[in-house]
PDB file of N, CA and C in Angstrom:
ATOM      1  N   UNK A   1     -19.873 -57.200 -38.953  1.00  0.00           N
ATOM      2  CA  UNK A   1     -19.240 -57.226 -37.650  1.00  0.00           C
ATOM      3  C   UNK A   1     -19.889 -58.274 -36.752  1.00  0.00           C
ATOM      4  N   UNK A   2     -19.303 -58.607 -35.432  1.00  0.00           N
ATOM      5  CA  UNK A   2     -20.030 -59.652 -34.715  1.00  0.00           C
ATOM      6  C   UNK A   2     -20.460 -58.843 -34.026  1.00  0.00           C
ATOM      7  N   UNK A   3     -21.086 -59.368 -32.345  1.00  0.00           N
ATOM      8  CA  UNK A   3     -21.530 -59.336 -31.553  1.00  0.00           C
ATOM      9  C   UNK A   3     -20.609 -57.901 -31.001  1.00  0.00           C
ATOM     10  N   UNK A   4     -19.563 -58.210 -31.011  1.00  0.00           N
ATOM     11  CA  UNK A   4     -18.603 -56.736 -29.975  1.00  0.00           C
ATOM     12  C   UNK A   4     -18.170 -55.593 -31.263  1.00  0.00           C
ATOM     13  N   UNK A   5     -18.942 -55.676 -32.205  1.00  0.00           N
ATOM     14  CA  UNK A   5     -18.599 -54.964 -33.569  1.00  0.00           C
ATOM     15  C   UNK A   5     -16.671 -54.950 -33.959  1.00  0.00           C
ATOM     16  N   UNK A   6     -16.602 -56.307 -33.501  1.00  0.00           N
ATOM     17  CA  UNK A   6     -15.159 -56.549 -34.622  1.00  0.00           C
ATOM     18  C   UNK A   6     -15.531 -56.626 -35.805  1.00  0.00           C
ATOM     19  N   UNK A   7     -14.706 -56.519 -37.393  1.00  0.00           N
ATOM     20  CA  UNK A   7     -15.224 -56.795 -38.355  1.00  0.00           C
ATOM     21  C   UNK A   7     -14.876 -58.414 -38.259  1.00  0.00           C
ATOM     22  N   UNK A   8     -15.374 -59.045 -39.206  1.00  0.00           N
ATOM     23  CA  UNK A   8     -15.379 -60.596 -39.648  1.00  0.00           C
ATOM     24  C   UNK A   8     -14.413 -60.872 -40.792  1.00  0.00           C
ATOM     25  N   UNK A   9     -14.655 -60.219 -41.284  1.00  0.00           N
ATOM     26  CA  UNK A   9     -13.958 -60.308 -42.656  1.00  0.00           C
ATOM     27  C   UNK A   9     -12.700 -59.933 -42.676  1.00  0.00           C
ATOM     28  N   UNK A  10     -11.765 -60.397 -43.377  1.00  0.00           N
ATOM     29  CA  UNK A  10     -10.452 -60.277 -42.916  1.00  0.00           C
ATOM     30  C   UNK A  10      -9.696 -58.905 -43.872  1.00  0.00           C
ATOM     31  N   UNK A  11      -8.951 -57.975 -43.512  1.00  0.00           N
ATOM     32  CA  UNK A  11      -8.435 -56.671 -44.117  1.00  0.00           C
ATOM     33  C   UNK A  11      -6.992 -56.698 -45.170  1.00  0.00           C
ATOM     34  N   UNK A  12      -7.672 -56.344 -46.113  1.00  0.00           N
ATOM     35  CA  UNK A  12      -6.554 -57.183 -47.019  1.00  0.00           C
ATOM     36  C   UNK A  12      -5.376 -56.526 -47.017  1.00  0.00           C
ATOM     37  N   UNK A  13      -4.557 -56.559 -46.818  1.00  0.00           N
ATOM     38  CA  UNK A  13      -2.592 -56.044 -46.913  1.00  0.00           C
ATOM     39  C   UNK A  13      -1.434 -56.569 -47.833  1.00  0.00           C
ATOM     40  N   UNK A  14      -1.141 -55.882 -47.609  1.00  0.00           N
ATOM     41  CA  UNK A  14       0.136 -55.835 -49.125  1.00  0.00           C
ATOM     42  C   UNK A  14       1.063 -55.754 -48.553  1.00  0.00           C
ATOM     43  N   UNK A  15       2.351 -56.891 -48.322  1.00  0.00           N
ATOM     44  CA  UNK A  15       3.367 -57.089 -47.486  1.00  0.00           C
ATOM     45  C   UNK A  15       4.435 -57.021 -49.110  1.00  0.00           C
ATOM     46  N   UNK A  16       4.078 -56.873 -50.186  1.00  0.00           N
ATOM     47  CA  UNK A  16       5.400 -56.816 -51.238  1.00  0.00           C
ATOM     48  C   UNK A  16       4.886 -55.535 -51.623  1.00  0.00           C
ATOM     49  N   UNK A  17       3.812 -54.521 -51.234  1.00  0.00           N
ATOM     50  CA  UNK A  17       3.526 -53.407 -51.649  1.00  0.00           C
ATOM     51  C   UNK A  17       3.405 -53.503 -53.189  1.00  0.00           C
ATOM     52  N   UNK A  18       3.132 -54.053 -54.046  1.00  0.00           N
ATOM     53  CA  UNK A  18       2.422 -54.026 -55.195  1.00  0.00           C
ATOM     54  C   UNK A  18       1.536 -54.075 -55.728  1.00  0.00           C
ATOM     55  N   UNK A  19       0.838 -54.281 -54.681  1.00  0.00           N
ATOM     56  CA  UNK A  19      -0.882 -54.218 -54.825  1.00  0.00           C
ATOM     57  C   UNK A  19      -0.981 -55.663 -55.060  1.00  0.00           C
ATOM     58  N   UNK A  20      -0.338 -56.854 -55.516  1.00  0.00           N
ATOM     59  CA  UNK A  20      -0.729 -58.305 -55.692  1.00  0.00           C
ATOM     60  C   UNK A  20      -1.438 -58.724 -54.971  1.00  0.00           C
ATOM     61  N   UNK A  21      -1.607 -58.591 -53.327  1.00  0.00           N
ATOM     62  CA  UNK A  21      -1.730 -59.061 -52.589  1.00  0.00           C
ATOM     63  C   UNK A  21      -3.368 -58.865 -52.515  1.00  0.00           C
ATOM     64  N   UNK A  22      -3.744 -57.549 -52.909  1.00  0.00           N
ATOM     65  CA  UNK A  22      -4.747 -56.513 -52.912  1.00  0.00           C
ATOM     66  C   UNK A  22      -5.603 -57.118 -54.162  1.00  0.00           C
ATOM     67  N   UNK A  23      -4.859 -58.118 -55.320  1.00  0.00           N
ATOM     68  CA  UNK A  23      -5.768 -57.803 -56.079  1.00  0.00           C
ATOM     69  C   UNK A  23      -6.086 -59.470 -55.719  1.00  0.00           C
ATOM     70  N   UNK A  24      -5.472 -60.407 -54.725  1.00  0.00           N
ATOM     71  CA  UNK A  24      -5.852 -61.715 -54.300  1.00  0.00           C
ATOM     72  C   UNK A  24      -6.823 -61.319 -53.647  1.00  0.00           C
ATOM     73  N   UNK A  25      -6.808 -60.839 -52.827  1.00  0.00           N
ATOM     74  CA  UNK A  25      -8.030 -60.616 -51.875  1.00  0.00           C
ATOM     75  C   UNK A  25      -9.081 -60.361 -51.914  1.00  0.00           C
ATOM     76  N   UNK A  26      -9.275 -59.305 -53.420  1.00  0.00           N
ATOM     77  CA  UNK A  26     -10.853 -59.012 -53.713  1.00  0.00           C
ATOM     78  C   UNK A  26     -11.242 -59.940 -54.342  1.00  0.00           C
ATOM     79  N   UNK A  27     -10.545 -60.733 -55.143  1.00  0.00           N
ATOM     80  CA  UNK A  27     -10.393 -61.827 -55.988  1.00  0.00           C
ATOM     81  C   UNK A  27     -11.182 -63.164 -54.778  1.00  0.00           C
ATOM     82  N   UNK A  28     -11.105 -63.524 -53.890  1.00  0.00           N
ATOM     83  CA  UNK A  28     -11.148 -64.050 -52.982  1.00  0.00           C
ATOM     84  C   UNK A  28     -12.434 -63.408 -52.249  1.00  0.00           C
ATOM     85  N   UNK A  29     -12.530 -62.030 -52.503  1.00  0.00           N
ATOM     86  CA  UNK A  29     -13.646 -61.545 -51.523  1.00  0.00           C
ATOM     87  C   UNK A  29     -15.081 -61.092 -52.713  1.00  0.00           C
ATOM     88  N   UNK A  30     -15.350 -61.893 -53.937  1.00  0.00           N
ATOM     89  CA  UNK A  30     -15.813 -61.889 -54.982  1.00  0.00           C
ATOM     90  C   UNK A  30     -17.285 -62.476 -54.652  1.00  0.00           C
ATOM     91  N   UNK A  31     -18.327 -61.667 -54.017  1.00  0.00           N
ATOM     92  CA  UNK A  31     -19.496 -62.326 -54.028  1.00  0.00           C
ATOM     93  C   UNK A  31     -20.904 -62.387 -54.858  1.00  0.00           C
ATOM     94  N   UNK A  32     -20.204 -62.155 -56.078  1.00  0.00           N
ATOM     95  CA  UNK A  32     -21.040 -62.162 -57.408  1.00  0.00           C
ATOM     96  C   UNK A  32     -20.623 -62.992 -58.352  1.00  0.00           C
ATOM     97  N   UNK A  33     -19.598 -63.850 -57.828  1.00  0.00           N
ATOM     98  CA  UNK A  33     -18.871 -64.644 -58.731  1.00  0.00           C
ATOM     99  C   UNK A  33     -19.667 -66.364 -58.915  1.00  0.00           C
ATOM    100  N   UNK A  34     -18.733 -66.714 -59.766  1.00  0.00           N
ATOM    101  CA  UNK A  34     -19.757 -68.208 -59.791  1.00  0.00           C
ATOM    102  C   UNK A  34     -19.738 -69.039 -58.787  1.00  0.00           C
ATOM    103  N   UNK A  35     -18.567 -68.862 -57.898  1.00  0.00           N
ATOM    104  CA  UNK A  35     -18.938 -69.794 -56.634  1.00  0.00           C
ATOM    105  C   UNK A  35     -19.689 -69.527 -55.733  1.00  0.00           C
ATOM    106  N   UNK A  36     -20.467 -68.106 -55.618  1.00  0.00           N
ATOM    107  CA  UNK A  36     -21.274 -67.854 -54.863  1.00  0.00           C
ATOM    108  C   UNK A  36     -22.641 -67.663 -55.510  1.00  0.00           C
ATOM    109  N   UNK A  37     -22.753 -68.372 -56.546  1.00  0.00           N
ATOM    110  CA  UNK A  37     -24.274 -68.022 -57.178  1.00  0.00           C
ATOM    111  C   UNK A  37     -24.594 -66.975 -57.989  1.00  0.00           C
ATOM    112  N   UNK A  38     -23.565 -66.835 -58.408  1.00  0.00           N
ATOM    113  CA  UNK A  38     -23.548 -65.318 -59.691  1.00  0.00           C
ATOM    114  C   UNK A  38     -23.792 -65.824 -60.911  1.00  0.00           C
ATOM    115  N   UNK A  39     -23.774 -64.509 -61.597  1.00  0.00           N
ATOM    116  CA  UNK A  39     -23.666 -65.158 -63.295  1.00  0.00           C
ATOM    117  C   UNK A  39     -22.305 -65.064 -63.638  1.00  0.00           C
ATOM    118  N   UNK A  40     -21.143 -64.652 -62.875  1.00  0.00           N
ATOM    119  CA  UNK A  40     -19.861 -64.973 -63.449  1.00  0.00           C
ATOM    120  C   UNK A  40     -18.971 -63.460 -64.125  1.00  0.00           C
ATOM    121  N   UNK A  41     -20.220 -63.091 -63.770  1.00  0.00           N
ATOM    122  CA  UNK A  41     -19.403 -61.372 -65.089  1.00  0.00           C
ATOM    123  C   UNK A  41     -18.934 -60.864 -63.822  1.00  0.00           C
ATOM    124  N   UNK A  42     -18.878 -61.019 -62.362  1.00  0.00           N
ATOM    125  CA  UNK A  42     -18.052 -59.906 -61.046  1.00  0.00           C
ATOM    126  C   UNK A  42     -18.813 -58.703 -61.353  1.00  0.00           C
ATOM    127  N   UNK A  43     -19.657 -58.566 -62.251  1.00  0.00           N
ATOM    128  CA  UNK A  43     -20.696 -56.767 -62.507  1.00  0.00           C
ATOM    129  C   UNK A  43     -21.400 -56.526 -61.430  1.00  0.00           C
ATOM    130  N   UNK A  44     -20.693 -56.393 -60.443  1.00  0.00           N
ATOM    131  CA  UNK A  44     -21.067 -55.749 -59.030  1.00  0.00           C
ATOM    132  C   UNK A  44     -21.498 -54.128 -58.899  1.00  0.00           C
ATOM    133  N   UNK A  45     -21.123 -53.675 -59.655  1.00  0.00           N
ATOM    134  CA  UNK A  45     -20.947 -52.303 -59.663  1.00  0.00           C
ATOM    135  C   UNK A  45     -19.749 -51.603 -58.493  1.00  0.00           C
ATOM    136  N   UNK A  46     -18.561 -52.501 -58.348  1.00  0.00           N
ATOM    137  CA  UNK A  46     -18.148 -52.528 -57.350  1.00  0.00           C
ATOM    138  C   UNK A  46     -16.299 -51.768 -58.669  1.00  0.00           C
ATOM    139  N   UNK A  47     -16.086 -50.771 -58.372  1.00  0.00           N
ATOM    140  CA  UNK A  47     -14.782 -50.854 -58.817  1.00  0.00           C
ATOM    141  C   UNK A  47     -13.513 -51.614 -58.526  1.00  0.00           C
ATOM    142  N   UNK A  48     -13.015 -52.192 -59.926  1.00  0.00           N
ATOM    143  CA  UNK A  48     -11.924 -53.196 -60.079  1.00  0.00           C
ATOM    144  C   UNK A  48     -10.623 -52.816 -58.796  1.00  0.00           C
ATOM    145  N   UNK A  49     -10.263 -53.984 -58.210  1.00  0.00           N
ATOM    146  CA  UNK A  49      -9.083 -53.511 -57.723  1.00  0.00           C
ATOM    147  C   UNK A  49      -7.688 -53.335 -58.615  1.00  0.00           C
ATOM    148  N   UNK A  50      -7.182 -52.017 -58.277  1.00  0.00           N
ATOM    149  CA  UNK A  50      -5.769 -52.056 -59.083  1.00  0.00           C
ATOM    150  C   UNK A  50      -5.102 -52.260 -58.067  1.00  0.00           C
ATOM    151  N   UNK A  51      -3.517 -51.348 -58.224  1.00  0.00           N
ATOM    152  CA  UNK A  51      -2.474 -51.086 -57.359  1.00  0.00           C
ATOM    153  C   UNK A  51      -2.285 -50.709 -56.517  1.00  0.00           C
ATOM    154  N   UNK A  52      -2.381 -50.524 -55.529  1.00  0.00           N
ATOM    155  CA  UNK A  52      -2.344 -49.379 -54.033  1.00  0.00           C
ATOM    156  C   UNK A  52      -1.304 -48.744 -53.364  1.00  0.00           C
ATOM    157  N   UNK A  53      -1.537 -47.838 -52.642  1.00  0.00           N
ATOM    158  CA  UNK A  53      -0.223 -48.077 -52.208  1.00  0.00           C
ATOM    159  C   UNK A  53      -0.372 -46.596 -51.508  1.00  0.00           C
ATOM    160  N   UNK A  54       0.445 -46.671 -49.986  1.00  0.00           N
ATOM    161  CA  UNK A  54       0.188 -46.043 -48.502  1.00  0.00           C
ATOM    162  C   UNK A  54       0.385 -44.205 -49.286  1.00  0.00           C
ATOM    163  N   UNK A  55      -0.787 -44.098 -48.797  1.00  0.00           N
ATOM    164  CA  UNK A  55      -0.689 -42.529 -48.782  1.00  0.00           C
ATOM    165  C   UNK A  55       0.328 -42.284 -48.309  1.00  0.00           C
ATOM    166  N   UNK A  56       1.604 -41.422 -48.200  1.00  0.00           N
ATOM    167  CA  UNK A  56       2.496 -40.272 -47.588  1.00  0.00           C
ATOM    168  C   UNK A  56       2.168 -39.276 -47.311  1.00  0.00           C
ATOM    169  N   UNK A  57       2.407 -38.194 -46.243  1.00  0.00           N
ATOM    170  CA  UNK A  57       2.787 -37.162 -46.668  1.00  0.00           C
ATOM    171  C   UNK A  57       3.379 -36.622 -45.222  1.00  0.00           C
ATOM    172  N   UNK A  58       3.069 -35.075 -44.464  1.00  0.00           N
ATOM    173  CA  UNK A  58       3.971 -34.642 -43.476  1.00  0.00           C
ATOM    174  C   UNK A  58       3.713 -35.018 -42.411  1.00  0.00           C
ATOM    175  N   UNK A  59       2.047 -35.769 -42.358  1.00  0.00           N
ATOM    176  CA  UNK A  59       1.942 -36.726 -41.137  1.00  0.00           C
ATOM    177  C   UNK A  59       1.858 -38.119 -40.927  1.00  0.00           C
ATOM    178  N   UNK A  60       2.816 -38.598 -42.030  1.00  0.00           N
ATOM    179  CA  UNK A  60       2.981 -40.292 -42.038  1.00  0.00           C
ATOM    180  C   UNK A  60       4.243 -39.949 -41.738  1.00  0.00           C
ATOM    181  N   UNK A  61       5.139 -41.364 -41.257  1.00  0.00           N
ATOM    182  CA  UNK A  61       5.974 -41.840 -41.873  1.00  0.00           C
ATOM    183  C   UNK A  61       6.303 -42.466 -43.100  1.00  0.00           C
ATOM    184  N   UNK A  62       7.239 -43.246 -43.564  1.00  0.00           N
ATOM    185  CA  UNK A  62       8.030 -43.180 -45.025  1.00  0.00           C
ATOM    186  C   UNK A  62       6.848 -44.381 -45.084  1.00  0.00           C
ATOM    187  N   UNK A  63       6.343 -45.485 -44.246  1.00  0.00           N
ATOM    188  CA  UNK A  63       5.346 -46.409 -44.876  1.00  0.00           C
ATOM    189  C   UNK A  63       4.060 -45.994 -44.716  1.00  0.00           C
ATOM    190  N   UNK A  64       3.870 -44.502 -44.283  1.00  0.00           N
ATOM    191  CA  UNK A  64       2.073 -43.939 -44.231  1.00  0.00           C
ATOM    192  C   UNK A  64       1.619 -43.904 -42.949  1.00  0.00           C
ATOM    193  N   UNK A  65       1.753 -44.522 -42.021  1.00  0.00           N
ATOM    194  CA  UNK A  65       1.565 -44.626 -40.920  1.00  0.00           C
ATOM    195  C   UNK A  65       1.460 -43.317 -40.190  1.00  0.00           C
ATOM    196  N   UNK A  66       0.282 -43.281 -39.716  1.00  0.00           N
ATOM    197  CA  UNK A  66       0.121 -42.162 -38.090  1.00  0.00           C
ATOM    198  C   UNK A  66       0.169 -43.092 -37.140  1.00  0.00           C
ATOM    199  N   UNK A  67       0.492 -42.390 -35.217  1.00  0.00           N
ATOM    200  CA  UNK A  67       0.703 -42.922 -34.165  1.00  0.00           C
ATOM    201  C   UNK A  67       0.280 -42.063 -33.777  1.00  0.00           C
ATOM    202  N   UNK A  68      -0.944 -43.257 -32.293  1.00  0.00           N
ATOM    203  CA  UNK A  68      -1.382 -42.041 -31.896  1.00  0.00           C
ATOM    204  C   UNK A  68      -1.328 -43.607 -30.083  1.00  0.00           C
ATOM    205  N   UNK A  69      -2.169 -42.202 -29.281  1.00  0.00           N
ATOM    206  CA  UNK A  69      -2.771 -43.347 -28.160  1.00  0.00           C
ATOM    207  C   UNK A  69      -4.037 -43.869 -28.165  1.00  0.00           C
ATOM    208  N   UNK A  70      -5.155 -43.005 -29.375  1.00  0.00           N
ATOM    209  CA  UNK A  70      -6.313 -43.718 -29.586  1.00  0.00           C
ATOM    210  C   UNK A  70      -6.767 -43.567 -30.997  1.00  0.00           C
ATOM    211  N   UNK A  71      -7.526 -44.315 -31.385  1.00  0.00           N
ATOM    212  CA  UNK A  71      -7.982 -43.830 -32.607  1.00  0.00           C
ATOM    213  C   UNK A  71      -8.208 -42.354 -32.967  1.00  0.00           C
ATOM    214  N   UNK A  72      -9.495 -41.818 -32.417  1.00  0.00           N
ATOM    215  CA  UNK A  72      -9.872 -40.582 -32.349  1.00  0.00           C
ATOM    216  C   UNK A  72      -8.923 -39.235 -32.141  1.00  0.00           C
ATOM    217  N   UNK A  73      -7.555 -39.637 -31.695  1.00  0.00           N
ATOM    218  CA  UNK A  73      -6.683 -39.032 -31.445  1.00  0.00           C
ATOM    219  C   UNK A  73      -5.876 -38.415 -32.715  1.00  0.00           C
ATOM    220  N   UNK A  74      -5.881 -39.519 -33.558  1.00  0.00           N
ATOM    221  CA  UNK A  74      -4.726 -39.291 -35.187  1.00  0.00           C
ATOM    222  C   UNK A  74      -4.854 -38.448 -35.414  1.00  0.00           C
ATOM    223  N   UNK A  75      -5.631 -37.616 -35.795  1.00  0.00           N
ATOM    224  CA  UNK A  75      -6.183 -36.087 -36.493  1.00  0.00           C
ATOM    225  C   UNK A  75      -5.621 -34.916 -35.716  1.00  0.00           C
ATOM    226  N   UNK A  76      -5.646 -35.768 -34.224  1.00  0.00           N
ATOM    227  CA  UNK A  76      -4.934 -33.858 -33.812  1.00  0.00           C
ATOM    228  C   UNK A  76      -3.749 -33.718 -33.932  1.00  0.00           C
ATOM    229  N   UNK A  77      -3.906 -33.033 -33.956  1.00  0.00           N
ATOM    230  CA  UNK A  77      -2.016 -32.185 -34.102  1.00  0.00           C
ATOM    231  C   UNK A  77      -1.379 -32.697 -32.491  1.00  0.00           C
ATOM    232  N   UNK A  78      -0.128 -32.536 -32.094  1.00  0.00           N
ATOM    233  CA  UNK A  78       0.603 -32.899 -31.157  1.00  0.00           C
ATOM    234  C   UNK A  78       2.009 -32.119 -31.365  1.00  0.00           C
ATOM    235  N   UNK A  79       2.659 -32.558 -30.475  1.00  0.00           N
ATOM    236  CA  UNK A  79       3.778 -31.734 -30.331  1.00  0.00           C
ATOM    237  C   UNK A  79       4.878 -33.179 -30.903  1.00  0.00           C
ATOM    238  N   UNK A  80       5.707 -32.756 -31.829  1.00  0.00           N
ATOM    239  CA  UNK A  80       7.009 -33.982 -32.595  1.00  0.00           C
ATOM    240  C   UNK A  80       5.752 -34.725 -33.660  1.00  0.00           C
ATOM    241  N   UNK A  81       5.152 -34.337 -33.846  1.00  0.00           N
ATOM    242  CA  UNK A  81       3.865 -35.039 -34.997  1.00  0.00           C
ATOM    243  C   UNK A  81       3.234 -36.172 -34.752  1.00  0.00           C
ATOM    244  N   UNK A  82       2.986 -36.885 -35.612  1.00  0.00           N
ATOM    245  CA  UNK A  82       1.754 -38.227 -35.684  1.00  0.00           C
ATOM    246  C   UNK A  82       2.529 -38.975 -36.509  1.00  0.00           C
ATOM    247  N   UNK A  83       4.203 -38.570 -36.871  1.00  0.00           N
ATOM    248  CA  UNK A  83       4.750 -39.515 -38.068  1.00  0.00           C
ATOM    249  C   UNK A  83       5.661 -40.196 -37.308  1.00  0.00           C
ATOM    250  N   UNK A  84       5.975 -40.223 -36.058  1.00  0.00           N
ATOM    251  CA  UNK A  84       6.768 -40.928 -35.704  1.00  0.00           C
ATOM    252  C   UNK A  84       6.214 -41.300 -34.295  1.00  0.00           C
ATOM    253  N   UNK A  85       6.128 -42.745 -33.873  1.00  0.00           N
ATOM    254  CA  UNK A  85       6.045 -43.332 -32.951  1.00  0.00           C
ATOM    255  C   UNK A  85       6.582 -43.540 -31.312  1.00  0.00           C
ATOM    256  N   UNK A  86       5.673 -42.748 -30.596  1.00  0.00           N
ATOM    257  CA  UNK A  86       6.098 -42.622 -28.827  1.00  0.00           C
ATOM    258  C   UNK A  86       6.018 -43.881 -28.300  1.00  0.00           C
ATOM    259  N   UNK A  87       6.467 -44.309 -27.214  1.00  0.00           N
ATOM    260  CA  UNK A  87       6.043 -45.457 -26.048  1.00  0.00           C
ATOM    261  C   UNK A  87       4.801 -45.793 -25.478  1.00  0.00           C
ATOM    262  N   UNK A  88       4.125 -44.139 -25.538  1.00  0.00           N
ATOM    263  CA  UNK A  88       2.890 -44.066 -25.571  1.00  0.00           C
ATOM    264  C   UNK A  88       1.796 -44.784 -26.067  1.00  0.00           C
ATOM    265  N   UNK A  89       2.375 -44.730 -27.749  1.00  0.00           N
ATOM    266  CA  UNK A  89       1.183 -44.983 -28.448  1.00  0.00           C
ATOM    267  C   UNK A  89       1.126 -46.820 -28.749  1.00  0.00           C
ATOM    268  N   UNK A  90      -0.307 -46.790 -28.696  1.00  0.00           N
ATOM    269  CA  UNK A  90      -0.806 -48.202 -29.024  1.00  0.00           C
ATOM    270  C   UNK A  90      -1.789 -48.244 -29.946  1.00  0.00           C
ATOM    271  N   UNK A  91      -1.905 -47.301 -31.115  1.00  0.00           N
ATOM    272  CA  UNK A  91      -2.903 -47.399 -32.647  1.00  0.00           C
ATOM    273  C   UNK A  91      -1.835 -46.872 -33.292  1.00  0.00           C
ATOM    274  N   UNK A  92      -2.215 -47.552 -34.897  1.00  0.00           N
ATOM    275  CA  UNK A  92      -1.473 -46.872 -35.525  1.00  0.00           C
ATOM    276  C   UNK A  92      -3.026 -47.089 -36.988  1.00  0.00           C
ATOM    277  N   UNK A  93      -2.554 -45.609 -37.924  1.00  0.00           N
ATOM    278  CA  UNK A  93      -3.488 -45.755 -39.214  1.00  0.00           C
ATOM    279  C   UNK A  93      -2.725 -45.546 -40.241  1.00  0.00           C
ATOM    280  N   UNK A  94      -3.453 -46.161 -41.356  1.00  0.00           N
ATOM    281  CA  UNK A  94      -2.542 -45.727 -42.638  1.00  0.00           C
ATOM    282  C   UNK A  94      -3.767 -45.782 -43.846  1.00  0.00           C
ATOM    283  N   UNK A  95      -3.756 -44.825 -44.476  1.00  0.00           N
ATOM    284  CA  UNK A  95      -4.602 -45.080 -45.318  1.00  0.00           C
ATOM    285  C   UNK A  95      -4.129 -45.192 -46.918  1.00  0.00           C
ATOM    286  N   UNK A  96      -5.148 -45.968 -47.977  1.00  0.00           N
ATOM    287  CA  UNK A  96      -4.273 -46.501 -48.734  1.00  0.00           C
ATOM    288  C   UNK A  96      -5.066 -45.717 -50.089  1.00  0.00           C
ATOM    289  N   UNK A  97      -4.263 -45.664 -51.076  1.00  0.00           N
ATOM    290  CA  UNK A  97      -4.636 -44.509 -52.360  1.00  0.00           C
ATOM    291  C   UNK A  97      -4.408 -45.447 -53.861  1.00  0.00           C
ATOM    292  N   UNK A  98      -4.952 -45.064 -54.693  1.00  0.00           N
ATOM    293  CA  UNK A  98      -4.961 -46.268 -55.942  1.00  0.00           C
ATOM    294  C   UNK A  98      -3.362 -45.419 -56.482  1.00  0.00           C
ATOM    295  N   UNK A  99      -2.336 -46.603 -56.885  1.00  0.00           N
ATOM    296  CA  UNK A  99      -1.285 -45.813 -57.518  1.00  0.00           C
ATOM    297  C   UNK A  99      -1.193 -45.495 -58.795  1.00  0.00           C
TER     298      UNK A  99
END
């Protein structure tokens, strides 16, 4: 993170949802590899990226997504749920599951 604890590093996403995108990125985010002074084997002890793809269930919507007005907020319960999006809200989370 920097100075205001943003992260630096950029969050990898999957805009064709096949995980491709997911497996460029670790591919790209490889710091045991030979361009960074490795021996080349990626034996990070770091598990391989596969496929991913947005958790569902009765508090997402159909792409995973909770809405809330703050982070800390997602978890509670509310009245019309966390799966569908108010005027209110300005966060949204989604968390992602190996498929």
């Amino acid at each position: 993170p920097d100075m205001m604890g943003t992260p630096t590093s950029p969050v990898p996403t999957d805009e064709e949802g096949d995980g491709t995108d997911l497996l460029a990125a670790a591919a790209a985010a490889d710091h045991w590899g030979k361009e960074s002074g490795g021996d080349g084997t990626g034996d990070s002890g770091a598990v391989a990226a596969t496929k991913w793809r947005p958790m569902t269930n009765d508090d997402t919507d159909a792409e995973g997504w909770k809405y809330g007005t703050s982070f800390h907020r997602l978890d509670a319960p509310r009245e019309g749920g966390r799966d569908v999006e108010k005027s209110s809200d300005v966060v949204r989370r989604r968390c992602w599951v190996r498929a």
